[in-house]
Protein backbone atom coordinates (compact mmCIF):
# COMPACT_ATOMS: atom_id res chain seq x y z
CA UNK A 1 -14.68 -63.54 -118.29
CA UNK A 2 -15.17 -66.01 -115.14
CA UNK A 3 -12.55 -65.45 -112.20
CA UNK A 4 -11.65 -67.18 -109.71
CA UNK A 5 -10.82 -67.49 -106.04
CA UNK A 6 -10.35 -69.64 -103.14
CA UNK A 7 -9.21 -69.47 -99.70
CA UNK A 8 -9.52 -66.29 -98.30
CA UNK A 9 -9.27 -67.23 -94.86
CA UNK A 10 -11.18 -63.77 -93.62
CA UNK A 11 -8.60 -61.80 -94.96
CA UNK A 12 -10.47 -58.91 -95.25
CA UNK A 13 -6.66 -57.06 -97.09
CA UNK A 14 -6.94 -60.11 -99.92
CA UNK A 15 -10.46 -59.96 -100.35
CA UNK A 16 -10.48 -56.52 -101.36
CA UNK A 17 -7.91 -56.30 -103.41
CA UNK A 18 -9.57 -59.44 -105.29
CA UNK A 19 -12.66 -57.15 -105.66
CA UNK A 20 -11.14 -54.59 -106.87
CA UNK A 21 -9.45 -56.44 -109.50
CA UNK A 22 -12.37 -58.31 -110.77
CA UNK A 23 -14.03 -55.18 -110.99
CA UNK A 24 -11.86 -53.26 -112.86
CA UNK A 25 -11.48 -55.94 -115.36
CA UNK A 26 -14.78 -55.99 -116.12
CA UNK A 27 -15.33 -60.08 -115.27
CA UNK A 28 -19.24 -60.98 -115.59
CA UNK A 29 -18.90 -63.50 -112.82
CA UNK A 30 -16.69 -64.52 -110.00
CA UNK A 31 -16.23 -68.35 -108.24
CA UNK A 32 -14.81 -69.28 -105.01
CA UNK A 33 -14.02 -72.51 -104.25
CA UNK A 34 -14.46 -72.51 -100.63
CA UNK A 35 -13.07 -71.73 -96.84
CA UNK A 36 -14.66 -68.16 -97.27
CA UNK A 37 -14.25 -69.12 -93.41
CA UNK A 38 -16.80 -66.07 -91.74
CA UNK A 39 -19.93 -64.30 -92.23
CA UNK A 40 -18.39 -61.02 -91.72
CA UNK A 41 -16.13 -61.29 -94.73
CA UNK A 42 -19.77 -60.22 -97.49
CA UNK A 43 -19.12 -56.87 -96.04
CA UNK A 44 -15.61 -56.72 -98.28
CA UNK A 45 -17.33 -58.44 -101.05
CA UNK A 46 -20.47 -56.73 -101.20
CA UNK A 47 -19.06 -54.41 -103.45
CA UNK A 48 -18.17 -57.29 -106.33
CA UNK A 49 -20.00 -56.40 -109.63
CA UNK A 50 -19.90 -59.38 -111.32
CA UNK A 51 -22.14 -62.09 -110.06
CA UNK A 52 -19.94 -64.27 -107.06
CA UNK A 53 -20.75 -68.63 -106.63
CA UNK A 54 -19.40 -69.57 -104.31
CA UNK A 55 -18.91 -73.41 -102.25
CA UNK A 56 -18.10 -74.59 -98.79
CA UNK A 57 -15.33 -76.47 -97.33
CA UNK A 58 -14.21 -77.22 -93.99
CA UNK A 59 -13.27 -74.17 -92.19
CA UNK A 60 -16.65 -72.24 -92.60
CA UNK A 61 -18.29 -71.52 -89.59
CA UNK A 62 -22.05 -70.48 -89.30
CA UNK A 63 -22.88 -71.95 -93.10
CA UNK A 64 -26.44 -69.94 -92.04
CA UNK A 65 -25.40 -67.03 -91.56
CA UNK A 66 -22.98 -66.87 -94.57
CA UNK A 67 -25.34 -67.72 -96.69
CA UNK A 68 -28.02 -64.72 -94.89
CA UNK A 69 -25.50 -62.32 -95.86
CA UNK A 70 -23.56 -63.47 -98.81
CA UNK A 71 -27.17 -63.77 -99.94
CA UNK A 72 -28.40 -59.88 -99.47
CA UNK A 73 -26.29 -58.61 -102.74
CA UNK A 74 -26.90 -61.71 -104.57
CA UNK A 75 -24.48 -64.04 -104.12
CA UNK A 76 -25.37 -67.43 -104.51
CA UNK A 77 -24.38 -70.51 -101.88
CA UNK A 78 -24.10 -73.48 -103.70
CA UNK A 79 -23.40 -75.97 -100.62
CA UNK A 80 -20.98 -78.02 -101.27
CA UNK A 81 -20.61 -78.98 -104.63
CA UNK A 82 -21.81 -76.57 -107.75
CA UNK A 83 -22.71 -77.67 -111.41
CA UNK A 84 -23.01 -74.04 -112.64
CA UNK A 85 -23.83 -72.87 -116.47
CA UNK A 86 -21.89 -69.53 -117.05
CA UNK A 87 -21.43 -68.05 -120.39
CA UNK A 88 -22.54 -71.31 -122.37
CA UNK A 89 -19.83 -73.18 -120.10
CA UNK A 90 -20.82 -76.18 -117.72
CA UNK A 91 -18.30 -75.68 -114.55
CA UNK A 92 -17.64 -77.91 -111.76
CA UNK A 93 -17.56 -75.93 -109.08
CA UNK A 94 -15.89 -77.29 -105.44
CA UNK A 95 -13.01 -77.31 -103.05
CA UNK A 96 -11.70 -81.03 -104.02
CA UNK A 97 -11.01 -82.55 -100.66
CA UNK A 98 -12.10 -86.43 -102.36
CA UNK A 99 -9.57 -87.46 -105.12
CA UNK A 100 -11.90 -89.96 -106.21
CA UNK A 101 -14.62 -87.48 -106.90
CA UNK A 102 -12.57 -85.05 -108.24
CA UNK A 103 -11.39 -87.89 -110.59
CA UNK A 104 -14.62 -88.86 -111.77
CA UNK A 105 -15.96 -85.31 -112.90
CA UNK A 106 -12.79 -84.61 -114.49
CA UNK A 107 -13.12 -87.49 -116.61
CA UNK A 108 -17.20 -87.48 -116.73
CA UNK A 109 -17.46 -85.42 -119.77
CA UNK A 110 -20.15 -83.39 -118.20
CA UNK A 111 -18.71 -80.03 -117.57
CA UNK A 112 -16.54 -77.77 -120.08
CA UNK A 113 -14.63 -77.00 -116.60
CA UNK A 114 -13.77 -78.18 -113.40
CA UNK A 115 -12.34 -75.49 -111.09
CA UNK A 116 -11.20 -76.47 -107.75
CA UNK A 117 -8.78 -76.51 -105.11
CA UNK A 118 -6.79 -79.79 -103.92
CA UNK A 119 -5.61 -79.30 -100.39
């Protein structure tokens, strides 16, 4: 199972309640599409099991940084845009601020999924 998130604003509350749901459901990976917002936030999702991807979008503040910590448990930055291959399934993975683009890969043919957020 993939899950999914978005948003989190450094809501430290939110966060960890999303980690402990994903793990005690037993997903095998976990995407975010964006405004994680903070580096201090990996500290509440350092203790995800499944595997997190996550995007950027506008509100993140030292991308560096984020991706330093995020980084040391395995978390993968994937900029701004993600084409990801997760359990034989080709995802779209972004936050969805361009209607256009967001358009185009739903209609491209090249992913099994497109998971984003429209602000």
């Amino acid at each position: 199972m993939i899950g999914n998130l978005s948003d989190s604003h450094d809501n430290l509350e939110a966060i960890k309640d999303a980690v402990a749901f994903f793990n005690e459901k037993g997903f095998s990976a976990v995407l975010h599409a964006g405004d994680i917002v903070s580096s201090f936030t990996a500290r509440a999702f350092k203790e995800l099991k499944p595997k997190l991807y996550f995007v950027f979008e506008n509100n993140e503040g030292d991308r560096l940084t984020i991706r330093e910590w995020f980084g040391e448990f395995g978390a993968e930055a994937c900029g701004d845009f993600a084409a990801l291959e997760i359990e034989g399934l080709r995802i779209a993975l972004l936050h969805g601020i361009n209607e256009a683009d967001v358009n185009a890969l739903a209609v491209s043919g090249d992913f099994d999924g497109l998971y984003l957020v429209i602000p």
